[in-house]
Protein backbone atom coordinates (compact mmCIF):
# COMPACT_ATOMS: atom_id res chain seq x y z
CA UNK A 1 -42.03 30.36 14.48
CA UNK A 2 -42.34 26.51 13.75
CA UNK A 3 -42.92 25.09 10.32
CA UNK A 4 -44.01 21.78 9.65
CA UNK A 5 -42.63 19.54 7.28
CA UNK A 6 -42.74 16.07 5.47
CA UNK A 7 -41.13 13.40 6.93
CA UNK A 8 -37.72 12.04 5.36
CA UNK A 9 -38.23 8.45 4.07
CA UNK A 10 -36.82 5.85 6.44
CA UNK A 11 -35.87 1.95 5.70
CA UNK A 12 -38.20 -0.24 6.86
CA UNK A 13 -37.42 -3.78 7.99
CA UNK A 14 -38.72 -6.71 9.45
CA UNK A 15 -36.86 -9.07 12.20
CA UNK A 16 -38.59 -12.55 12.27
CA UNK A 17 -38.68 -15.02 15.17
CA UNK A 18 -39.27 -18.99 14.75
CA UNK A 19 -38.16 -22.05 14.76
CA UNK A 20 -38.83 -22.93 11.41
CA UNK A 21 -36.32 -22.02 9.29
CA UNK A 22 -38.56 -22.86 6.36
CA UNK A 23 -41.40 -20.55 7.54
CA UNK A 24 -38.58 -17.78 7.91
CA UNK A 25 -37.56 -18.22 4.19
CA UNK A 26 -41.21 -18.38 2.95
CA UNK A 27 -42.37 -15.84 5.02
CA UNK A 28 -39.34 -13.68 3.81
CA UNK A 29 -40.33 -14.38 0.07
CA UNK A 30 -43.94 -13.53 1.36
CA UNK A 31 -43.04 -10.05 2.85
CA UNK A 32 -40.88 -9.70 -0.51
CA UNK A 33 -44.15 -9.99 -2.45
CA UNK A 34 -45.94 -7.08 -0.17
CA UNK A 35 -43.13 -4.49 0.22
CA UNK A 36 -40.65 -5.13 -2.01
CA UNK A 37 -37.21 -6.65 -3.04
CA UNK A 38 -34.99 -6.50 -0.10
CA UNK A 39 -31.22 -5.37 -0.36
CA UNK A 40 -29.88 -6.90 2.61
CA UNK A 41 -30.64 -9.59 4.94
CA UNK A 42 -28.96 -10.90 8.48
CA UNK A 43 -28.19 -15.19 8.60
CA UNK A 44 -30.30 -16.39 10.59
CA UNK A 45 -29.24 -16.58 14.46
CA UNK A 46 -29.93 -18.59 17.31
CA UNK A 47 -32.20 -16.42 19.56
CA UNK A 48 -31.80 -16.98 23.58
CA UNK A 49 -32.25 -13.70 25.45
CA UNK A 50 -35.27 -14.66 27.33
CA UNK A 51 -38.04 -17.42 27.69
CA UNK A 52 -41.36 -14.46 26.80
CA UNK A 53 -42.16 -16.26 23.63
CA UNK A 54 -41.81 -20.04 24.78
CA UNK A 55 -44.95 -21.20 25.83
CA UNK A 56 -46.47 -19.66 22.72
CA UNK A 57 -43.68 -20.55 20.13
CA UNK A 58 -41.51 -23.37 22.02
CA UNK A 59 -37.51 -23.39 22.27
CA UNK A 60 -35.30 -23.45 19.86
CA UNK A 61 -36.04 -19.78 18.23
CA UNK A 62 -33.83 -17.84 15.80
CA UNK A 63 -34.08 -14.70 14.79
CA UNK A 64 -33.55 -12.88 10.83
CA UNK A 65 -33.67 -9.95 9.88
CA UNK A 66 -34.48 -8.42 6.17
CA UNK A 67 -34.60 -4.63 5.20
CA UNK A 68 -36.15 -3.88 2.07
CA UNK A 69 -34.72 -1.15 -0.87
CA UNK A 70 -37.52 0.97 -1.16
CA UNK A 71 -38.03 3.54 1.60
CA UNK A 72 -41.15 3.99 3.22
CA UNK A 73 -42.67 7.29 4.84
CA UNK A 74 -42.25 6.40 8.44
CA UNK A 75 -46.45 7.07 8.67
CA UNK A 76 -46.74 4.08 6.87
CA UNK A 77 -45.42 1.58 9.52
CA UNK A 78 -48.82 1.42 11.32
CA UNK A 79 -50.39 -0.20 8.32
CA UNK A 80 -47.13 -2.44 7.93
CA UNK A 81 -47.72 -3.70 11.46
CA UNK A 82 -51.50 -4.48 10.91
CA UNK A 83 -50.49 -6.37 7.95
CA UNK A 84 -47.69 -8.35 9.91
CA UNK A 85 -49.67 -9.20 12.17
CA UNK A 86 -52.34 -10.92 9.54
CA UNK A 87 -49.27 -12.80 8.20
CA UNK A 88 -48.45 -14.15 11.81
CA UNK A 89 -52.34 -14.94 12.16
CA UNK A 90 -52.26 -17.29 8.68
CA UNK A 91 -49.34 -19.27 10.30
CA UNK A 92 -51.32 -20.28 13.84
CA UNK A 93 -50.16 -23.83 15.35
CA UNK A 94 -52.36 -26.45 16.94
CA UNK A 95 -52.75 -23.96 19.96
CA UNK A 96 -54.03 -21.05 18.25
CA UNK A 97 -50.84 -19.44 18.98
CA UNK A 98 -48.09 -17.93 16.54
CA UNK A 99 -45.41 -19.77 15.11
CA UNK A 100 -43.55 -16.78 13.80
CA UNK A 101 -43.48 -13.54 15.01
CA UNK A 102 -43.21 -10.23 12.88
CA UNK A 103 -41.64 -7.46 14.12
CA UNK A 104 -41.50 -4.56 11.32
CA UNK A 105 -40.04 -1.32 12.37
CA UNK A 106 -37.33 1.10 10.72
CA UNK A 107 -34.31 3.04 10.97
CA UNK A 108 -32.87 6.51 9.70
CA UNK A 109 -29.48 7.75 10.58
CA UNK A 110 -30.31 8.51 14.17
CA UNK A 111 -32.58 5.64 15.34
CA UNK A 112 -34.19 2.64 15.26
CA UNK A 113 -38.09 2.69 15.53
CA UNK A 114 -40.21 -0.91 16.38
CA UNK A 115 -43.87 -1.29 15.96
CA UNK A 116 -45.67 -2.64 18.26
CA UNK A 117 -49.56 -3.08 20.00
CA UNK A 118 -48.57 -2.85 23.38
CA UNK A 119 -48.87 0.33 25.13
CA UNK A 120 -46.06 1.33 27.74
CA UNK A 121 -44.79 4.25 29.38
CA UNK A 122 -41.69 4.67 26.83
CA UNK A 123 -43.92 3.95 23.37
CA UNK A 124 -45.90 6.88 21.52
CA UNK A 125 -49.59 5.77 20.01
CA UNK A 126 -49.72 6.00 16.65
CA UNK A 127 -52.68 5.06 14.89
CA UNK A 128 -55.02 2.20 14.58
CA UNK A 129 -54.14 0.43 17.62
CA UNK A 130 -50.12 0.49 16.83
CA UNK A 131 -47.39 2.35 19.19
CA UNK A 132 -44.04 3.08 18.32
CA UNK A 133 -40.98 2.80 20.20
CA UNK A 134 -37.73 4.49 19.56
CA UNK A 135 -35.39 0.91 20.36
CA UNK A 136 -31.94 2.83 19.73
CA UNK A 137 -30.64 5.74 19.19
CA UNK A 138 -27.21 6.52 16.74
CA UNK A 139 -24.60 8.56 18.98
CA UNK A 140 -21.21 8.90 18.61
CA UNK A 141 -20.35 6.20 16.13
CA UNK A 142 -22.48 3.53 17.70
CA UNK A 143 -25.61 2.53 18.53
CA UNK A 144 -26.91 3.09 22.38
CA UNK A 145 -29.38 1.57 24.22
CA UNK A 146 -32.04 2.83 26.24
CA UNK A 147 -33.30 1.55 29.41
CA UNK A 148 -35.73 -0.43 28.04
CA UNK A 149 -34.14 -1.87 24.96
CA UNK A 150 -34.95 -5.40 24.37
CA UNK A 151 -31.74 -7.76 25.72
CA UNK A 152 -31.00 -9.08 21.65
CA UNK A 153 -31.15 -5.26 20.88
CA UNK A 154 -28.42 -4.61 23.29
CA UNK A 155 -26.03 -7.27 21.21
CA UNK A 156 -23.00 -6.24 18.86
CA UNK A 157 -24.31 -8.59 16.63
CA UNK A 158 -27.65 -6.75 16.07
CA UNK A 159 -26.07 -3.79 16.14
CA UNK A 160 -23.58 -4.61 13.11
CA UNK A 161 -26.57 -6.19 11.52
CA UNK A 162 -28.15 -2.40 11.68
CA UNK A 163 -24.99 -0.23 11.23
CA UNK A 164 -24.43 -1.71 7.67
CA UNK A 165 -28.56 -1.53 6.78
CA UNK A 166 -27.69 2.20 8.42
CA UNK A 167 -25.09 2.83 5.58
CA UNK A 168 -27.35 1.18 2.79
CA UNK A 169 -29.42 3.86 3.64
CA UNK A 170 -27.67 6.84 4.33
CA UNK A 171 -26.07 5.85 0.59
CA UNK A 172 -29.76 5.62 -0.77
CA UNK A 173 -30.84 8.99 0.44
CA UNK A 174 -27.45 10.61 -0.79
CA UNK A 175 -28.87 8.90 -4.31
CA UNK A 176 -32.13 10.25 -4.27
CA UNK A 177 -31.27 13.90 -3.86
């Protein structure tokens, strides 16, 4: 017979997309002031893997991302998306459109999870208008990709940038027990 169970806690992060480096740093401060201090952070890199965002957001993106010490109950990330997304809303251009983008999400030891409000046939609803969508998977020593993984979540660069946040938080679990 099934039991259920509490979730473990899972580190929650947030990649940021813009051309601003400016906005990136005082959006990062910003997001430090809602969820916390954050123990490690990727430089900030030159973001090319496909034109979606231009007409919005322009060329010339890059990409950060920052994952935060305290761990969250992986619940919690539907509320952490709605407030991204009124973060992204006070930073509008001329055009009404975004000049940053927030994507919060989280990993464990076995995946990555991203948050997002479009529905597709791979992404689970989870509350409030937010799906989830398990991005990569932990096998064998490495990350993997799925068919549908976003082309900059495919890179060895991201995926360095999430095997050491994967460590910082397989050491703070081993800590909390």
């Amino acid at each position: 017979m099934g039991k259920t169970a509490d979730p473990h806690p899972v580190k929650l992060f947030v990649g940021m997309l813009c051309r601003d480096i400016f906005l990136i740093e005082q959006l990062t401060g910003e997001l430090c002031n809602i969820f916390g201090p954050v123990d490690l952070s990727s430089p900030v890199l030159p973001w090319e893997h496909t034109s979606y965002y231009q007409r919005e957001m322009g060329a010339g993106l890059k990409r950060k991302f920052v994952f935060f010490k305290r761990l969250i109950n992986p619940h919690d990330i539907t509320g952490i998306k709605i407030t991204t997304i009124g973060l992204e809303n006070r930073y509008l251009n001329e055009t009404r459109g975004r000049r940053i983008n927030l994507d919060p999400g989280y990993l464990d030891a076995a995946k990555i999870v991203l948050a997002s409000t479009k529905d597709f046939s791979h992404r689970i609803y989870l509350d409030k208008g937010i799906y989830g969508e398990v991005t990569l998977i932990y096998s064998g020593k490495d990350y993997q990709s799925l068919p549908y993984t976003f082309p900059d979540f495919r890179t060895t660069e991201y995926w360095d940038i999430f095997k050491a946040a994967r460590e910082t938080f397989k050491s703070d679990i081993r800590g909390s027990k």
